[in-house]
N, C-alpha and C. Protein backbone atom coordinates (compact mmCIF):
# COMPACT_ATOMS: atom_id res chain seq x y z
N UNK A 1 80.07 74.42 129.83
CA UNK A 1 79.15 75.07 128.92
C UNK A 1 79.72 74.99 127.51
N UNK A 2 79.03 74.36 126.58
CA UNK A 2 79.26 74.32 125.14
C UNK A 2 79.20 75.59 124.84
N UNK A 3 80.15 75.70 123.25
CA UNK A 3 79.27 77.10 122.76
C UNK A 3 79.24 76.64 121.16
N UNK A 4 79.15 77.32 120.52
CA UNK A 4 78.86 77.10 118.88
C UNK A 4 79.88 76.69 118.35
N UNK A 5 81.24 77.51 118.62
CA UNK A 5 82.07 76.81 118.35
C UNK A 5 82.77 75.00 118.34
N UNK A 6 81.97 74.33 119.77
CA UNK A 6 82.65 73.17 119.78
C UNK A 6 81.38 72.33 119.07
N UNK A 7 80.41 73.36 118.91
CA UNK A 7 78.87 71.95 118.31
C UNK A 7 78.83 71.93 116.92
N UNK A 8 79.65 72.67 116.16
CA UNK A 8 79.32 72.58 114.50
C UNK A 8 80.90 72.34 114.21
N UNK A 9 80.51 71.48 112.82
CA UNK A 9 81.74 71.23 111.87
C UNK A 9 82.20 71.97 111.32
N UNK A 10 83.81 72.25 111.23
CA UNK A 10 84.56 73.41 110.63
C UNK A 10 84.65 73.68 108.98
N UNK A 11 83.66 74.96 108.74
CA UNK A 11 83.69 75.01 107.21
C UNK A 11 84.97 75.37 107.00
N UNK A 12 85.34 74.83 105.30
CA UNK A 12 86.14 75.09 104.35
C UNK A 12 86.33 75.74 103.18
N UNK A 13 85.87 77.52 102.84
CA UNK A 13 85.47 78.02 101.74
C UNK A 13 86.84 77.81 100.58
N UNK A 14 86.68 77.50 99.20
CA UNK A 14 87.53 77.64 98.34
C UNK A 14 86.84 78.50 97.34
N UNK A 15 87.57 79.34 97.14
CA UNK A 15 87.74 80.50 96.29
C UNK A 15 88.67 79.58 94.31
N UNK A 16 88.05 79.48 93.85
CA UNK A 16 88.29 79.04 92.65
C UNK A 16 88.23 79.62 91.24
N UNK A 17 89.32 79.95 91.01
CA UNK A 17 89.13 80.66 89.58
C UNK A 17 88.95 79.67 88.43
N UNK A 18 88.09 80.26 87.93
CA UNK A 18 87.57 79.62 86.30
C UNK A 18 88.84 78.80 85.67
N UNK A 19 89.85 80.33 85.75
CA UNK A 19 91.12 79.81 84.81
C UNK A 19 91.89 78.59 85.97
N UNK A 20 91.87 78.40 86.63
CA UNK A 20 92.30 77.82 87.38
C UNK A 20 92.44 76.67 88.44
N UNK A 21 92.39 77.01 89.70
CA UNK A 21 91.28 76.17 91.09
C UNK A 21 90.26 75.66 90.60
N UNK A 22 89.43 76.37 89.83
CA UNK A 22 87.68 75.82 89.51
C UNK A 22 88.01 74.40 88.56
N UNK A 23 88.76 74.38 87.17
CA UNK A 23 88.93 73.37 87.10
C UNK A 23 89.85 72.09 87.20
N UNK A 24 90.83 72.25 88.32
CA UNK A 24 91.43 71.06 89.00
C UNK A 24 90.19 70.69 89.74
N UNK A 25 89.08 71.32 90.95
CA UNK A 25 87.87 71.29 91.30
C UNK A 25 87.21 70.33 90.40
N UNK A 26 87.00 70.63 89.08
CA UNK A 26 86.55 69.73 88.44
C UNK A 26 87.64 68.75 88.24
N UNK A 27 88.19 68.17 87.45
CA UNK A 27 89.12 67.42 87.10
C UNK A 27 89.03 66.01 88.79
N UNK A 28 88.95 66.70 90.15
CA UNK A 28 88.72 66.11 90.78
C UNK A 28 87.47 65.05 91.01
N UNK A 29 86.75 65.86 90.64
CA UNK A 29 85.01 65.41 90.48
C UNK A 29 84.93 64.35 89.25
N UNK A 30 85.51 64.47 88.11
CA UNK A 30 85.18 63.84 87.20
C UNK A 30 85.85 62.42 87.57
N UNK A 31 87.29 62.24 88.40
CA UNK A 31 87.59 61.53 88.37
C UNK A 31 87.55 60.40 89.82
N UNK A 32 86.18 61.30 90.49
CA UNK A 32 85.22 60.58 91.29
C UNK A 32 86.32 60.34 92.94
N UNK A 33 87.29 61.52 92.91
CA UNK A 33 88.14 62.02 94.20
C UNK A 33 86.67 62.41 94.91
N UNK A 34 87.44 62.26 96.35
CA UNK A 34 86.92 62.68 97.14
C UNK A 34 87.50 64.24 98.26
N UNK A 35 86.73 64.85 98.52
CA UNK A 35 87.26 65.69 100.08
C UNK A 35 86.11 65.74 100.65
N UNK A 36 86.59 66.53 101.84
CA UNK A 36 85.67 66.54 102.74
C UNK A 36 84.75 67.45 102.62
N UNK A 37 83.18 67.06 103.27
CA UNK A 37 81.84 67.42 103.14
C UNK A 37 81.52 68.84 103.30
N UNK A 38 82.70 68.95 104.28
CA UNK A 38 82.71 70.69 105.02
C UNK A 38 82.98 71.52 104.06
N UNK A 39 83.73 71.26 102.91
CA UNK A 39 84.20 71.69 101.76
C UNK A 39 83.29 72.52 100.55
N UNK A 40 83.35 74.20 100.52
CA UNK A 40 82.71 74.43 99.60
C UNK A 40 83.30 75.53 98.73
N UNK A 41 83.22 75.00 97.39
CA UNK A 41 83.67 75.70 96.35
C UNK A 41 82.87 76.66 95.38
N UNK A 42 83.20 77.87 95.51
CA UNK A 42 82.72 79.24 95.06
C UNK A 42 83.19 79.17 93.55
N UNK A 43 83.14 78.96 92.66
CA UNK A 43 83.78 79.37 91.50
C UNK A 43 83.84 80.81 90.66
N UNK A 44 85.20 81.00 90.30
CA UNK A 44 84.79 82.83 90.15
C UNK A 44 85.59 83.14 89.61
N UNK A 45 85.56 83.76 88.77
CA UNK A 45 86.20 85.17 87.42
C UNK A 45 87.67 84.96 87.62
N UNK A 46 87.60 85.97 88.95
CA UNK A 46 89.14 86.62 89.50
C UNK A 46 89.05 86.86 90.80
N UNK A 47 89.49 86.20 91.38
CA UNK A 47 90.05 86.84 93.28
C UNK A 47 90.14 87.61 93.46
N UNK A 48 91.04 88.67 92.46
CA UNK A 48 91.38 90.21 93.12
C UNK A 48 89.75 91.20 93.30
N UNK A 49 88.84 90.27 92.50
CA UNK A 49 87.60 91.12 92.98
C UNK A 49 86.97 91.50 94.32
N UNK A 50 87.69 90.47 95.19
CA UNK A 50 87.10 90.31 96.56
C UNK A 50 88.06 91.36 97.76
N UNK A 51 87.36 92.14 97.77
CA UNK A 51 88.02 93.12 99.22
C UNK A 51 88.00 92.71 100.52
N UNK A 52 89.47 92.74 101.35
CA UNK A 52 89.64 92.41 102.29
C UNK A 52 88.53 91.80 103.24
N UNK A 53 87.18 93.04 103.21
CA UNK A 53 85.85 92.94 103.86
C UNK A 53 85.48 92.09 103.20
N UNK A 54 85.20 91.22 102.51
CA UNK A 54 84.97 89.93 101.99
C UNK A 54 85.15 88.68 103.02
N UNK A 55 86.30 88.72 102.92
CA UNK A 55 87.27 87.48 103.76
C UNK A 55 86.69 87.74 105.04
N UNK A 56 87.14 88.45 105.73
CA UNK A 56 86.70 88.74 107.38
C UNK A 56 85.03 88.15 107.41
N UNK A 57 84.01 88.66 106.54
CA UNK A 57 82.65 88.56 106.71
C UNK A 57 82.70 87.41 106.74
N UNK A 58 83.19 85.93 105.82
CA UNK A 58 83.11 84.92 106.02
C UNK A 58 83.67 84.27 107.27
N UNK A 59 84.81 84.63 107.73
CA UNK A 59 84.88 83.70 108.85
C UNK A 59 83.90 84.24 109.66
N UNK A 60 83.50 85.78 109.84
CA UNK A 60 82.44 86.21 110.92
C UNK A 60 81.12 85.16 110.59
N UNK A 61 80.66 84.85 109.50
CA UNK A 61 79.17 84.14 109.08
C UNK A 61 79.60 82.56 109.11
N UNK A 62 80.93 81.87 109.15
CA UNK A 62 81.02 80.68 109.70
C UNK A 62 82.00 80.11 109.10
N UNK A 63 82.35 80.55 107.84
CA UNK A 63 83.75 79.82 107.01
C UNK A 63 84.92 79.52 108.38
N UNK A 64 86.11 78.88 108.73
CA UNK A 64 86.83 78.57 109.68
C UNK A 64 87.89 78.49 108.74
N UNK A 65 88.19 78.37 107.71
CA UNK A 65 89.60 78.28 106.28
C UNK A 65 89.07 78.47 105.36
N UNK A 66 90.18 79.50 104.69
CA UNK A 66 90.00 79.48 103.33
C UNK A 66 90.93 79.72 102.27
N UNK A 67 90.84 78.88 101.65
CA UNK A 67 91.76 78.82 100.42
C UNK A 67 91.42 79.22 99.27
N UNK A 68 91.95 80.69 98.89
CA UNK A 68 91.85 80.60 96.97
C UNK A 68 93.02 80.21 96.19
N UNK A 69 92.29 79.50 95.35
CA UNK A 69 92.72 78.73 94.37
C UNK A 69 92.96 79.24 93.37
N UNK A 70 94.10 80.22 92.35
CA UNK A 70 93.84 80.72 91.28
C UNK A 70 95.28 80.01 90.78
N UNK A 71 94.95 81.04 89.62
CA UNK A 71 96.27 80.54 88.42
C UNK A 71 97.45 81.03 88.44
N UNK A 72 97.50 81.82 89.18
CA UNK A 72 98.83 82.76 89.52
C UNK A 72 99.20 83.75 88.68
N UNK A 73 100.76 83.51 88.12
CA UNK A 73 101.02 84.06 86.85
C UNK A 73 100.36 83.55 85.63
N UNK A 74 99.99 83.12 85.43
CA UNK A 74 99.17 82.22 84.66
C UNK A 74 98.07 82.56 83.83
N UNK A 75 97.48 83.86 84.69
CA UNK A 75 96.05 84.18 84.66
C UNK A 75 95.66 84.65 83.56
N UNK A 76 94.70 84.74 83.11
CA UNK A 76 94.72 85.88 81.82
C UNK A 76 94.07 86.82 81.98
N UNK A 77 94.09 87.16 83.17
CA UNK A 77 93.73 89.01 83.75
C UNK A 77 95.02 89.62 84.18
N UNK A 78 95.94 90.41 83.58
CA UNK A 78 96.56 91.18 83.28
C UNK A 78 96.48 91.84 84.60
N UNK A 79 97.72 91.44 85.90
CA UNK A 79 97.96 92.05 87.09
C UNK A 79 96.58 90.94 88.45
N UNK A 80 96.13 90.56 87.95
CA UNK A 80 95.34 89.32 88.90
C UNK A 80 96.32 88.82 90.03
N UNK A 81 97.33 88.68 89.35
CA UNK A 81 98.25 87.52 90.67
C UNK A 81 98.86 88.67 91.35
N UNK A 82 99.07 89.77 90.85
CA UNK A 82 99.57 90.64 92.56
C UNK A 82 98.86 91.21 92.98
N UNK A 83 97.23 91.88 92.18
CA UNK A 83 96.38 92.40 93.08
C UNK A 83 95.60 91.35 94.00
N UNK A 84 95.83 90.15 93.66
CA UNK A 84 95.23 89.16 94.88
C UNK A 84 96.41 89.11 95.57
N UNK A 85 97.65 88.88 95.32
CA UNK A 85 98.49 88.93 96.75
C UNK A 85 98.21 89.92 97.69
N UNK A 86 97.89 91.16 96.99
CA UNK A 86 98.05 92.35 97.86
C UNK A 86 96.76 92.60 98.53
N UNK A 87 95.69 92.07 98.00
CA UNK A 87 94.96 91.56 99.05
C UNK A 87 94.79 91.08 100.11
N UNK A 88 95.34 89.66 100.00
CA UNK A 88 95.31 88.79 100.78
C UNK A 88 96.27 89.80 102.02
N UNK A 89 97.47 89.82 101.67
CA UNK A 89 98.36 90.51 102.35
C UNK A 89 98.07 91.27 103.44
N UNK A 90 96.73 92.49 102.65
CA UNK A 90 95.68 93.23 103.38
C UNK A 90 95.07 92.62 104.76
N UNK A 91 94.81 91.77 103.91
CA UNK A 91 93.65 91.05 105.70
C UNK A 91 94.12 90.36 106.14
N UNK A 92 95.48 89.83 105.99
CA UNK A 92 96.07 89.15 106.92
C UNK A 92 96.22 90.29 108.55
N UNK A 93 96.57 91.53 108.17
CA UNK A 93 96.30 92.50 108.85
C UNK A 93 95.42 92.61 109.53
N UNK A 94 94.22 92.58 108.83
CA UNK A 94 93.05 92.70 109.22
C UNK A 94 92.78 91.26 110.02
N UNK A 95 93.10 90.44 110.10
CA UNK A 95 93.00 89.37 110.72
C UNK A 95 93.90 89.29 112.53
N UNK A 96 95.01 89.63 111.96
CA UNK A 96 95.42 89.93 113.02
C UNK A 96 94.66 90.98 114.11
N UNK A 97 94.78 92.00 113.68
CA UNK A 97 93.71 92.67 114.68
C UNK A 97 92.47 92.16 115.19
N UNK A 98 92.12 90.96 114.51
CA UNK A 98 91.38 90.15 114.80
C UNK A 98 91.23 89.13 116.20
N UNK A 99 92.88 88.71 115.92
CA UNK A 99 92.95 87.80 116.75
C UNK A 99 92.73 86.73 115.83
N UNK A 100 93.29 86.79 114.75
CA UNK A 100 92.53 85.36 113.86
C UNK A 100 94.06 84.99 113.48
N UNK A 101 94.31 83.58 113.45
CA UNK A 101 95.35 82.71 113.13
C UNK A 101 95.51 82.65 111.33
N UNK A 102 96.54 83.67 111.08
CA UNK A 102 96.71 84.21 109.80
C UNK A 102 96.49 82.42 108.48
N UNK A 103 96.77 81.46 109.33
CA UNK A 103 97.20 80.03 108.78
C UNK A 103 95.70 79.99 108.02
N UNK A 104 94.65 80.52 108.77
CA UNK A 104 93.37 79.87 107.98
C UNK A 104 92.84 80.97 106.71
N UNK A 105 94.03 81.68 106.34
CA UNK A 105 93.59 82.11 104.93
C UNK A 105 95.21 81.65 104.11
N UNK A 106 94.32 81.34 102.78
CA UNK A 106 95.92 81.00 101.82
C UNK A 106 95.43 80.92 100.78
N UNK A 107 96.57 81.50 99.59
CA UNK A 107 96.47 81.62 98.62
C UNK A 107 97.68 80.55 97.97
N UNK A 108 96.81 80.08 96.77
CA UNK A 108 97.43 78.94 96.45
C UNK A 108 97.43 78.67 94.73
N UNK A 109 98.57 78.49 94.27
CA UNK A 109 98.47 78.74 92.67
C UNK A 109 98.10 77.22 92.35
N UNK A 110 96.63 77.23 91.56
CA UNK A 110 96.94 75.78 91.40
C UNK A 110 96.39 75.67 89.24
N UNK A 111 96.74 75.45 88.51
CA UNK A 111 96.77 75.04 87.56
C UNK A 111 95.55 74.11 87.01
N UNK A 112 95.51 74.06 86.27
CA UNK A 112 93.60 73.48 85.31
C UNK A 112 93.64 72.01 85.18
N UNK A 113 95.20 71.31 85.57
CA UNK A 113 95.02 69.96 85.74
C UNK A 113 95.65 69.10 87.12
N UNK A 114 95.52 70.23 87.85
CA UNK A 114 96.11 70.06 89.29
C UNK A 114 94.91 69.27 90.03
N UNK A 115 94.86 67.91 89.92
CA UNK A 115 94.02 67.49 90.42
C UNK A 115 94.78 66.95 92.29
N UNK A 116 96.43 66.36 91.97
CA UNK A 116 97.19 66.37 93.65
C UNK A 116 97.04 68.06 94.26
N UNK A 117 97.72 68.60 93.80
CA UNK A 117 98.22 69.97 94.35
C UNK A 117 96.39 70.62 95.38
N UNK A 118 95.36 70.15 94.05
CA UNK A 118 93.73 70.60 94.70
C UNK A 118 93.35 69.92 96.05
N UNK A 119 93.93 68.54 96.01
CA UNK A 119 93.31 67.75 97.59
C UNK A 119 94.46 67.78 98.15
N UNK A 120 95.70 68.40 97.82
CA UNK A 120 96.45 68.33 99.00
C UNK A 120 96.12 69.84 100.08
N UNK A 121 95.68 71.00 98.70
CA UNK A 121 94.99 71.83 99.73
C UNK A 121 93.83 72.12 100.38
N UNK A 122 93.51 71.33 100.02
CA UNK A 122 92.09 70.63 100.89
C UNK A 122 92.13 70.36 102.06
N UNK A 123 92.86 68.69 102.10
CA UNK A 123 93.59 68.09 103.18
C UNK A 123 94.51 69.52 104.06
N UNK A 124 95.33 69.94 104.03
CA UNK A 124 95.83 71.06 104.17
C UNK A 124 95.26 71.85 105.31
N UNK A 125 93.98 72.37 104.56
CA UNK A 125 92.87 73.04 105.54
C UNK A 125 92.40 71.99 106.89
N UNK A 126 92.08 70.79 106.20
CA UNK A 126 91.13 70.07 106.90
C UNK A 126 92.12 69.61 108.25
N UNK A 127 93.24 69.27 108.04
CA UNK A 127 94.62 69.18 109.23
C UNK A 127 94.42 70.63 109.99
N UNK A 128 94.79 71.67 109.40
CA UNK A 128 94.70 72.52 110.18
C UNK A 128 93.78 72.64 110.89
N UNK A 129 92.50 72.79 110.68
CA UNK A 129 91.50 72.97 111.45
C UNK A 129 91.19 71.59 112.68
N UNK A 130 91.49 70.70 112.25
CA UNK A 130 91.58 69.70 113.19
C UNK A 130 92.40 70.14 114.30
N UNK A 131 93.93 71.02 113.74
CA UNK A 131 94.36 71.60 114.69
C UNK A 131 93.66 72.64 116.10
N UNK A 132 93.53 73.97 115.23
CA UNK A 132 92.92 74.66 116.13
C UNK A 132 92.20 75.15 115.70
N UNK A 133 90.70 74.49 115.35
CA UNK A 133 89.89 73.91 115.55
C UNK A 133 88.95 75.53 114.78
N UNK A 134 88.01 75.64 115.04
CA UNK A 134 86.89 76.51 114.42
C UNK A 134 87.23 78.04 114.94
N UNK A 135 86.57 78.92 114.19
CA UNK A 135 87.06 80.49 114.28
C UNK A 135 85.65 80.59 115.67
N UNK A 136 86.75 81.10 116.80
CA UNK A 136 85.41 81.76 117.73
C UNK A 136 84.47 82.93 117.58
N UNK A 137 83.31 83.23 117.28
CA UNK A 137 82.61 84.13 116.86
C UNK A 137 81.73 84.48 117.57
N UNK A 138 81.11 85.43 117.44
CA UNK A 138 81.50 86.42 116.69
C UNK A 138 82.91 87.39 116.64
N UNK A 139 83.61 87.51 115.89
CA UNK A 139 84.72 88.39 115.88
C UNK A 139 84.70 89.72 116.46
N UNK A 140 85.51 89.91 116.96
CA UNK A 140 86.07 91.12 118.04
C UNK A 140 87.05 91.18 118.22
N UNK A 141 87.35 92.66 117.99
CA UNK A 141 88.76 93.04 118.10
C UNK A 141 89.13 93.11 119.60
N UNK A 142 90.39 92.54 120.20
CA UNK A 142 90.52 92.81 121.78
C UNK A 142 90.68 94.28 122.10
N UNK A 143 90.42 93.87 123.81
CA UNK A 143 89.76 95.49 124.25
C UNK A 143 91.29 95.90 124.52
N UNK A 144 91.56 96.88 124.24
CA UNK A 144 92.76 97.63 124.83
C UNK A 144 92.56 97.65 126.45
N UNK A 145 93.97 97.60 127.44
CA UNK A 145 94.05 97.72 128.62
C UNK A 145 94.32 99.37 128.82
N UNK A 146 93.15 100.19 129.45
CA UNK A 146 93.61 101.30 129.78
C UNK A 146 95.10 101.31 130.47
N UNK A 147 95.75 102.59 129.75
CA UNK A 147 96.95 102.89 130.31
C UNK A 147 96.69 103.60 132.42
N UNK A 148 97.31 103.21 132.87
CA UNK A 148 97.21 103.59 134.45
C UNK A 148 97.23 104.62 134.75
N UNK A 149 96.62 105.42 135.35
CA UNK A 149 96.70 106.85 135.59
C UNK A 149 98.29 106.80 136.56
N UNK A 150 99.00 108.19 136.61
CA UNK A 150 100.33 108.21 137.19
C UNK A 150 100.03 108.20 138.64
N UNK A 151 100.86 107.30 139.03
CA UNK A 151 100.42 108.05 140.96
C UNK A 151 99.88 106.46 141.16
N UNK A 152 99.23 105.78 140.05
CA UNK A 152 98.80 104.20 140.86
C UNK A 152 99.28 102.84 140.27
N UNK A 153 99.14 102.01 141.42
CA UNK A 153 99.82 100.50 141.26
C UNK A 153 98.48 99.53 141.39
N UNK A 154 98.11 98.88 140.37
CA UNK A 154 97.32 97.57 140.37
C UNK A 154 96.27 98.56 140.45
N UNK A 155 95.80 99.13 140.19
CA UNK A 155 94.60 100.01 140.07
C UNK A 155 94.14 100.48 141.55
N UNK A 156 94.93 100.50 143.01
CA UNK A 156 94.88 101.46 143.71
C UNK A 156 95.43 102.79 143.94
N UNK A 157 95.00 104.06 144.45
CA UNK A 157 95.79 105.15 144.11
C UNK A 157 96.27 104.97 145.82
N UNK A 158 97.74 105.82 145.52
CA UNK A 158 98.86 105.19 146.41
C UNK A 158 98.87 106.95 146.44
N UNK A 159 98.57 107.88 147.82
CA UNK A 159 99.00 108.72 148.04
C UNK A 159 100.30 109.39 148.47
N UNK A 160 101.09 109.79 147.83
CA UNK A 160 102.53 110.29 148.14
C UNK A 160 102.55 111.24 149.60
């Protein structure tokens, strides 16, 4: 039995800052690079805008990796590069409880003429996911194993 997971191609969301990701993004384009099709780029302000519940909703609605792309120290929003670490940081958590393979989120400093550093994290994603392969969905947290009541083994009760 197929399921959704093995019949669709593994998206690639990039998170791209203006100051940043967005134009190595460009710089790529202009100079008629290629990546892959699965590949889609959000362009945007600042990362740290996006709350943990952000990230999770996308892999739940189909993203499978994602990479933001910002400027790091670089930025010219004043505290940007650690309130997006401490983000990210966040839902890696939140991922885990997931059951989600922390590898398919990353944050990545990339610079306004980073046109290698942009398709190597591209490529990057696109390896990984070749690896292991698409996020199974819908997301669910695993069920806890009730603890055993005292007195039983393998879930028969064993009278003393």
């Amino acid at each position: 039995m197929s399921t959704e997971t093995e019949n669709r191609s593994a998206k690639i969301l990039l998170l791209a800052t203006l100051s940043g990701g967005y134009r190595g993004a460009d710089m790529v384009g202009q100079g008629h690079m290629d990546y892959p099709p699965n590949t889609y780029i959000l362009p945007v302000m600042s990362a740290a805008i996006f709350p943990p519940k952000f990230y999770i909703d996308a892999f739940n609605k189909g993203f499978d990796a994602i990479t933001v792309m910002y400027s790091g120290t670089d930025s010219p929003y004043k505290g940007e590069s650690e309130k997006t670490a401490e983000i990210i940081n966040e839902t890696y958590g939140k991922m885990k409880e997931l059951n989600l393979d922390p590898r398919r989120l990353r944050l990545a400093a990339i610079c306004t003429v980073c046109v290698r550093p942009f398709l190597e994290e591209v490529q990057r994603a696109e390896k990984l996911l070749e690896e292991i392969g698409s996020v199974p969905r819908p997301l669910t947290k695993p069920q806890a194993v009730p603890a055993q009541p005292a007195g039983t083994q393998g879930g028969i009760f064993h009278a003393n």
